[in-house]
PDB file of N, CA and C in Angstrom:
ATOM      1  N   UNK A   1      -4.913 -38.624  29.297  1.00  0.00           N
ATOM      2  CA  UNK A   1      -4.622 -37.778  28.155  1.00  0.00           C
ATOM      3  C   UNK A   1      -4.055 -38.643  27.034  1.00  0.00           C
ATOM      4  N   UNK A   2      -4.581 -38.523  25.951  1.00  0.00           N
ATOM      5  CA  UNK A   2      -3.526 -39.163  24.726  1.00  0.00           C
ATOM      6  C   UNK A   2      -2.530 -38.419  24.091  1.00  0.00           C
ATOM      7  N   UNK A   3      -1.617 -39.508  23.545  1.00  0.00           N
ATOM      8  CA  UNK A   3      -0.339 -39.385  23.031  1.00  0.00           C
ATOM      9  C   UNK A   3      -0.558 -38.320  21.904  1.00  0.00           C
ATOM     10  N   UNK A   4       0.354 -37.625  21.755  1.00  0.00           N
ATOM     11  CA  UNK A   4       0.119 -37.343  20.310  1.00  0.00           C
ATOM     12  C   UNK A   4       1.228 -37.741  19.260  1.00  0.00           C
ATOM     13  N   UNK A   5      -0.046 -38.194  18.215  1.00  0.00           N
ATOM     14  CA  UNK A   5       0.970 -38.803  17.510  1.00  0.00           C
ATOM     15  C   UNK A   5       0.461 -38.128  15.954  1.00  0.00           C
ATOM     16  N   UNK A   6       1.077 -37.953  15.162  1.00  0.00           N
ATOM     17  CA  UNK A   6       0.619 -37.344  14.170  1.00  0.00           C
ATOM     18  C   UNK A   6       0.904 -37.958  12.926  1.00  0.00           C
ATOM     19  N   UNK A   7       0.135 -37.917  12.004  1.00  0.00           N
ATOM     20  CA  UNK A   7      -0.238 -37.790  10.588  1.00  0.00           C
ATOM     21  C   UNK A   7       1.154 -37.635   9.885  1.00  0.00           C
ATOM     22  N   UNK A   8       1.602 -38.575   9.145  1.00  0.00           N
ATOM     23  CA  UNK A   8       2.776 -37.644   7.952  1.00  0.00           C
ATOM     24  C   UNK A   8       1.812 -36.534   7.436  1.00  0.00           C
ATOM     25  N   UNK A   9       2.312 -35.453   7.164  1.00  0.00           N
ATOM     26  CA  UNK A   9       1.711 -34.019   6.621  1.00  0.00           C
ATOM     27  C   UNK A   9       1.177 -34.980   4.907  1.00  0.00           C
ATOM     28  N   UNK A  10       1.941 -36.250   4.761  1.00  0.00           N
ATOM     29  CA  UNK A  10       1.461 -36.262   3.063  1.00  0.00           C
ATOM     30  C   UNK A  10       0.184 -37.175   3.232  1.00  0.00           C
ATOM     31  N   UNK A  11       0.068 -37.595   4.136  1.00  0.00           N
ATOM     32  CA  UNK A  11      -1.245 -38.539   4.125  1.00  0.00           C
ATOM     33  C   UNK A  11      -2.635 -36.897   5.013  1.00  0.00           C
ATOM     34  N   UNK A  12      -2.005 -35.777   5.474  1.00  0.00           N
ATOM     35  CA  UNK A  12      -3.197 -35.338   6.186  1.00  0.00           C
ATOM     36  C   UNK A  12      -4.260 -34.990   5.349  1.00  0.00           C
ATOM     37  N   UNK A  13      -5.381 -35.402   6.283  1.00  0.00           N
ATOM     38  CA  UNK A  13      -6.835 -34.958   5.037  1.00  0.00           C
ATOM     39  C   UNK A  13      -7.691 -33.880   5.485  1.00  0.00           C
ATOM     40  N   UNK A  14      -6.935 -33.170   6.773  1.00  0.00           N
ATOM     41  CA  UNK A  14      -7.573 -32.035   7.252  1.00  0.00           C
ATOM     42  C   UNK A  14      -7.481 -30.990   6.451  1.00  0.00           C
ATOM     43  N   UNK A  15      -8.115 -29.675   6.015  1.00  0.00           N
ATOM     44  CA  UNK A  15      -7.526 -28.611   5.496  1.00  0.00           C
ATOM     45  C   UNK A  15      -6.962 -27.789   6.604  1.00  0.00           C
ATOM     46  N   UNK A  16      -6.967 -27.697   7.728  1.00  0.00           N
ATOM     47  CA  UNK A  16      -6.306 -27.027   8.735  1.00  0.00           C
ATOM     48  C   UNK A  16      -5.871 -27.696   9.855  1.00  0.00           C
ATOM     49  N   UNK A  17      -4.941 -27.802  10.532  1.00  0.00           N
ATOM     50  CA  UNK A  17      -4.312 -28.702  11.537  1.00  0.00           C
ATOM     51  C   UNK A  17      -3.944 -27.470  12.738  1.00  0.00           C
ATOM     52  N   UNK A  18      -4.111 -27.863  14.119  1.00  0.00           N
ATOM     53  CA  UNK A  18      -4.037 -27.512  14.932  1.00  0.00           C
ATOM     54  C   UNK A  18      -2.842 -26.333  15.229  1.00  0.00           C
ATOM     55  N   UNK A  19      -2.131 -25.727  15.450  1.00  0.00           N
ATOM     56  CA  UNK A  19      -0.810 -24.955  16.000  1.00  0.00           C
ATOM     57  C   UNK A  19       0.427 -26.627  16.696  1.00  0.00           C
ATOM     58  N   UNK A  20      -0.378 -27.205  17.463  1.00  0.00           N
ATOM     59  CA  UNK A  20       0.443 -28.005  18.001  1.00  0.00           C
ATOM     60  C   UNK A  20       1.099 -29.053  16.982  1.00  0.00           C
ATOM     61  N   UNK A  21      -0.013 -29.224  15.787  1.00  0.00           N
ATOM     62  CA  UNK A  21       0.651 -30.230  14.826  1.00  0.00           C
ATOM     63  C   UNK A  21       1.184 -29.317  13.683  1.00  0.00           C
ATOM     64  N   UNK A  22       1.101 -28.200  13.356  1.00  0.00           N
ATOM     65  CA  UNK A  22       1.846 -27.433  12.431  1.00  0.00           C
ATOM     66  C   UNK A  22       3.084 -26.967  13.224  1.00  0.00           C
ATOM     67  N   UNK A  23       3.593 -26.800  14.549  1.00  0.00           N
ATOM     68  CA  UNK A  23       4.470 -26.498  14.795  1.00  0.00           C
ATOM     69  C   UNK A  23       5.384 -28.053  14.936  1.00  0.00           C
ATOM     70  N   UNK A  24       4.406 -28.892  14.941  1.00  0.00           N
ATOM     71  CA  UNK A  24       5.764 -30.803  14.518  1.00  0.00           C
ATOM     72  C   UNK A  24       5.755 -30.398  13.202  1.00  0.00           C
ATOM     73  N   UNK A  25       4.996 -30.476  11.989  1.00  0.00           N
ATOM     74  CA  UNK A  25       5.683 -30.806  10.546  1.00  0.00           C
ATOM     75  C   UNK A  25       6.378 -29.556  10.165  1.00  0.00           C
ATOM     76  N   UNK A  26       6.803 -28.438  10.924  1.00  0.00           N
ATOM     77  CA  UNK A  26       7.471 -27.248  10.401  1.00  0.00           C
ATOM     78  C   UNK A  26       8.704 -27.250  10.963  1.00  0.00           C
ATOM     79  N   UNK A  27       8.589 -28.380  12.367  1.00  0.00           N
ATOM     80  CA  UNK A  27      10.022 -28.667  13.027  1.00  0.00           C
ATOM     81  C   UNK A  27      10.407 -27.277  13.997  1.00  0.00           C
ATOM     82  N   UNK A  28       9.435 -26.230  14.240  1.00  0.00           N
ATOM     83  CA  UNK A  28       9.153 -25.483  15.188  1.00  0.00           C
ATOM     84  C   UNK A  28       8.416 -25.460  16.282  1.00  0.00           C
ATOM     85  N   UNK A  29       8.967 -24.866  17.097  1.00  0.00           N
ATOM     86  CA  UNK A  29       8.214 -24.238  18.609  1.00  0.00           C
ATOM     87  C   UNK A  29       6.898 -24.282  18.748  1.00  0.00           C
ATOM     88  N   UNK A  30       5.798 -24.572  19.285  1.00  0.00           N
ATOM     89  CA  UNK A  30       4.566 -23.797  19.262  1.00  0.00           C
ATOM     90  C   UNK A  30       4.370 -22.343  19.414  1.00  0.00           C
ATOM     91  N   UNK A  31       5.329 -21.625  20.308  1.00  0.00           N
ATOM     92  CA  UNK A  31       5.715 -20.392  20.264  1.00  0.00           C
ATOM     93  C   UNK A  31       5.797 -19.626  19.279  1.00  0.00           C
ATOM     94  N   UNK A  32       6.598 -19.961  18.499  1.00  0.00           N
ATOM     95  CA  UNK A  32       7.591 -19.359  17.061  1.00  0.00           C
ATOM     96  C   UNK A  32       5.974 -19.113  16.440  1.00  0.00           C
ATOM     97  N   UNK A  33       5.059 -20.159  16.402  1.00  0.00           N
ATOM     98  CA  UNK A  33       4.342 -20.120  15.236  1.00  0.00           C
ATOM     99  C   UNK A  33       3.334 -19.084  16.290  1.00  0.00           C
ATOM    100  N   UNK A  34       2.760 -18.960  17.383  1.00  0.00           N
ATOM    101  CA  UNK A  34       1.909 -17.848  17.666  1.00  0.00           C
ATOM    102  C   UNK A  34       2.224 -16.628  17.709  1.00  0.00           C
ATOM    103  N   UNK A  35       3.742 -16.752  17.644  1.00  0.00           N
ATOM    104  CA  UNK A  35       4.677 -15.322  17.101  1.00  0.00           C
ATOM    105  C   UNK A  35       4.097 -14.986  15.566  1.00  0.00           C
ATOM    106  N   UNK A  36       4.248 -16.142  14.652  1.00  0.00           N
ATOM    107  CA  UNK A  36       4.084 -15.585  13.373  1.00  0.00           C
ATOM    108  C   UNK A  36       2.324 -15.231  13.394  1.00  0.00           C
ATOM    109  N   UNK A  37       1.876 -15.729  13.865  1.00  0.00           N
ATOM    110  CA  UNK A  37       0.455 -15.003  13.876  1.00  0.00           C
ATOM    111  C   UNK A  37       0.364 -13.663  14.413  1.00  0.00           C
ATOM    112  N   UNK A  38       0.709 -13.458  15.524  1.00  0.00           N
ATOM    113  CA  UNK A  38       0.652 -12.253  16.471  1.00  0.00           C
ATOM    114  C   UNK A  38       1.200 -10.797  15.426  1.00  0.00           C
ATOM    115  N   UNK A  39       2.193 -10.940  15.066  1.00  0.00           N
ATOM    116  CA  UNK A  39       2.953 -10.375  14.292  1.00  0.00           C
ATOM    117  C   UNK A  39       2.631 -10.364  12.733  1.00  0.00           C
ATOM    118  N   UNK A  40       1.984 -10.934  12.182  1.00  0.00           N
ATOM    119  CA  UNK A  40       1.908 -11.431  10.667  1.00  0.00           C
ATOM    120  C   UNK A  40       2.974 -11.408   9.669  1.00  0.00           C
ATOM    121  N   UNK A  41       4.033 -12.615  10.484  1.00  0.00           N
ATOM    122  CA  UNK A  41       5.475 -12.458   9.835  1.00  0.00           C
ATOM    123  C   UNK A  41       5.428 -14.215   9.973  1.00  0.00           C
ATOM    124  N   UNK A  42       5.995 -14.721   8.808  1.00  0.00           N
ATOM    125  CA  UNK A  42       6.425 -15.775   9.062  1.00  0.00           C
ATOM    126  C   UNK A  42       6.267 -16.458   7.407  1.00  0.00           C
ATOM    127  N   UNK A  43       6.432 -17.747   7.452  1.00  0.00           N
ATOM    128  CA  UNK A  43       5.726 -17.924   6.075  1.00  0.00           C
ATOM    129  C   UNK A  43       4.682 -18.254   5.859  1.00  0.00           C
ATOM    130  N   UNK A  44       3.983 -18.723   6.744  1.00  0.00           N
ATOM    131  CA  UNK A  44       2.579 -19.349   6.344  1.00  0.00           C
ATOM    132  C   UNK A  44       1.441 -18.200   7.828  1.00  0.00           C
ATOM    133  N   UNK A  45       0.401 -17.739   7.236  1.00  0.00           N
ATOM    134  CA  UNK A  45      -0.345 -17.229   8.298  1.00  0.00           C
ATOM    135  C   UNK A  45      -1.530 -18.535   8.845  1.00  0.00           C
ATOM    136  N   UNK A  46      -2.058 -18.346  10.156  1.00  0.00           N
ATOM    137  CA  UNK A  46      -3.410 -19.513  10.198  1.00  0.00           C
ATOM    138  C   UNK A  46      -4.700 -18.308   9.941  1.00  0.00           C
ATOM    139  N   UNK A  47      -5.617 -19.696   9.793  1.00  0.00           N
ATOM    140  CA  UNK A  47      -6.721 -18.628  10.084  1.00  0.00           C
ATOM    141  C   UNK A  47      -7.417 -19.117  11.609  1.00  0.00           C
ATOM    142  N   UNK A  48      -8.371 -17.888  11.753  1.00  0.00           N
ATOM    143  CA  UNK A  48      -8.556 -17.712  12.971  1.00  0.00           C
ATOM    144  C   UNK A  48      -9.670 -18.175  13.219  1.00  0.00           C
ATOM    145  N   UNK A  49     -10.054 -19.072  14.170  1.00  0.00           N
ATOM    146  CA  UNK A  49     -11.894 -19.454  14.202  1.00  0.00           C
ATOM    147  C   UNK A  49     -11.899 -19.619  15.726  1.00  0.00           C
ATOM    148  N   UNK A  50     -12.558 -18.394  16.014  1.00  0.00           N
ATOM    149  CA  UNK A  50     -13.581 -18.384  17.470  1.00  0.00           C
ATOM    150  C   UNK A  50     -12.024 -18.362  18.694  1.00  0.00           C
ATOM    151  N   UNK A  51     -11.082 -17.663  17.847  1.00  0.00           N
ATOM    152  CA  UNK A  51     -10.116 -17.470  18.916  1.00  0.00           C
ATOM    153  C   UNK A  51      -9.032 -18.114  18.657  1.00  0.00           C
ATOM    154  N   UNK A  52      -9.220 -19.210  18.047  1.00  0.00           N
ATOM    155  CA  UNK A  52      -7.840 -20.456  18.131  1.00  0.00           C
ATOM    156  C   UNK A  52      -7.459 -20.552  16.635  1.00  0.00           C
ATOM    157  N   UNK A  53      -6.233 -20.862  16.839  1.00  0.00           N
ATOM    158  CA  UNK A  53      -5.736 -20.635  15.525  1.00  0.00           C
ATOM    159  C   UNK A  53      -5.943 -22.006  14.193  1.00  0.00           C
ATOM    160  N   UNK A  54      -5.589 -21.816  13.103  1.00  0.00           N
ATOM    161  CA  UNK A  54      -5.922 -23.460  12.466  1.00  0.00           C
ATOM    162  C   UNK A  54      -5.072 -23.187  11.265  1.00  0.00           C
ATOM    163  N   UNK A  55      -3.826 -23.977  10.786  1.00  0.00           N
ATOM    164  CA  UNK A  55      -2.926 -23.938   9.874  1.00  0.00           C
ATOM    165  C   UNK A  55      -3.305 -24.190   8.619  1.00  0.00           C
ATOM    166  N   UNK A  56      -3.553 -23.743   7.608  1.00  0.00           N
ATOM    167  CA  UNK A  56      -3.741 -24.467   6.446  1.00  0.00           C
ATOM    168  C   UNK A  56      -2.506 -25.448   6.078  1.00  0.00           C
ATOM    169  N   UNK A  57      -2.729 -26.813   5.612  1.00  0.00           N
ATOM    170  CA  UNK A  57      -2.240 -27.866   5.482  1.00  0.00           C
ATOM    171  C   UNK A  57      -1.685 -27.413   4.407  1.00  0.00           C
ATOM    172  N   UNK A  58      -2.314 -27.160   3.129  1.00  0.00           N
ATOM    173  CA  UNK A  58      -1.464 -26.493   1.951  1.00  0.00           C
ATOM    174  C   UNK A  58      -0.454 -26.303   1.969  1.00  0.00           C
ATOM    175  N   UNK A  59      -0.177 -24.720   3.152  1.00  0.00           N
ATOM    176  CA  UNK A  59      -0.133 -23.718   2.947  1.00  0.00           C
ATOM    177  C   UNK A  59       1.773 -24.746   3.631  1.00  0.00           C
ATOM    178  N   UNK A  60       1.389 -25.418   4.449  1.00  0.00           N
ATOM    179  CA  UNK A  60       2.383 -26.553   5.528  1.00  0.00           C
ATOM    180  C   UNK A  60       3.082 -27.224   4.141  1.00  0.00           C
ATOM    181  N   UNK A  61       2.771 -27.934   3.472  1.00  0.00           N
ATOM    182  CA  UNK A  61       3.071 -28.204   2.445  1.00  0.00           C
ATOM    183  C   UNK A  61       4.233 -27.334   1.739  1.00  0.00           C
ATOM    184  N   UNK A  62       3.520 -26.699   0.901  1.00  0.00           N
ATOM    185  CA  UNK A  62       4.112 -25.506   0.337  1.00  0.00           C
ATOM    186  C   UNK A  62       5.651 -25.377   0.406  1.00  0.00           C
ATOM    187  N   UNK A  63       5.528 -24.596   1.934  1.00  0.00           N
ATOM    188  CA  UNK A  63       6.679 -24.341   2.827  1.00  0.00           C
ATOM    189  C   UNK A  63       7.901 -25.689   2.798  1.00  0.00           C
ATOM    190  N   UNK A  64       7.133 -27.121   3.194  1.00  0.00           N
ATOM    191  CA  UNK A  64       7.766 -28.203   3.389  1.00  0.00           C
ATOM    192  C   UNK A  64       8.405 -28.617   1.714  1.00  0.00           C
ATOM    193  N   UNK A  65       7.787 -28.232   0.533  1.00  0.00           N
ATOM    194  CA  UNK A  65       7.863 -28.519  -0.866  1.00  0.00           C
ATOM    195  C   UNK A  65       7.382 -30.124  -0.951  1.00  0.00           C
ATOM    196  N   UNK A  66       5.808 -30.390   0.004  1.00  0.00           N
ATOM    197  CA  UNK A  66       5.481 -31.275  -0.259  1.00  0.00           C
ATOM    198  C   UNK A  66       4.432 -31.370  -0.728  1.00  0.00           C
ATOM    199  N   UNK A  67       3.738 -32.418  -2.190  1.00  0.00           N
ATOM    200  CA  UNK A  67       2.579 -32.459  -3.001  1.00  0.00           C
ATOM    201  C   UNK A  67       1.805 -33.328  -2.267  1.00  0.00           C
TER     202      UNK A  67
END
């Protein structure tokens, strides 16, 4: 299995990043954040493709107050 190691959020060039890497640059749970989906409470929603969730990087940003 590999490490995970992640991206500073200011260099990412994805438009959507996994749950596992939006819950490192938000400094939350993986939990917390399938809460904010489940619920549609939180600050940032993902969108949904074929079941699994996908963060908008923006949206990670934003939240973080990073350009």
């Amino acid at each position: 299995m590999q490490a995970f190691e992640p991206r500073p959020i200011t260099e990412e060039t994805r438009a959507t990043v996994p749950t596992r890497d939006a819950a490192y640059h938000l400094n939350r749970q993986r939990q917390t954040l399938h809460t904010w989906a489940a619920y549609g409470k939180g600050p940032i929603q993902p969108i949904r493709v074929n079941g699994r969730l996908a963060w908008p990087v923006d949206a990670i940003k934003r939240v973080l107050g990073v350009q």
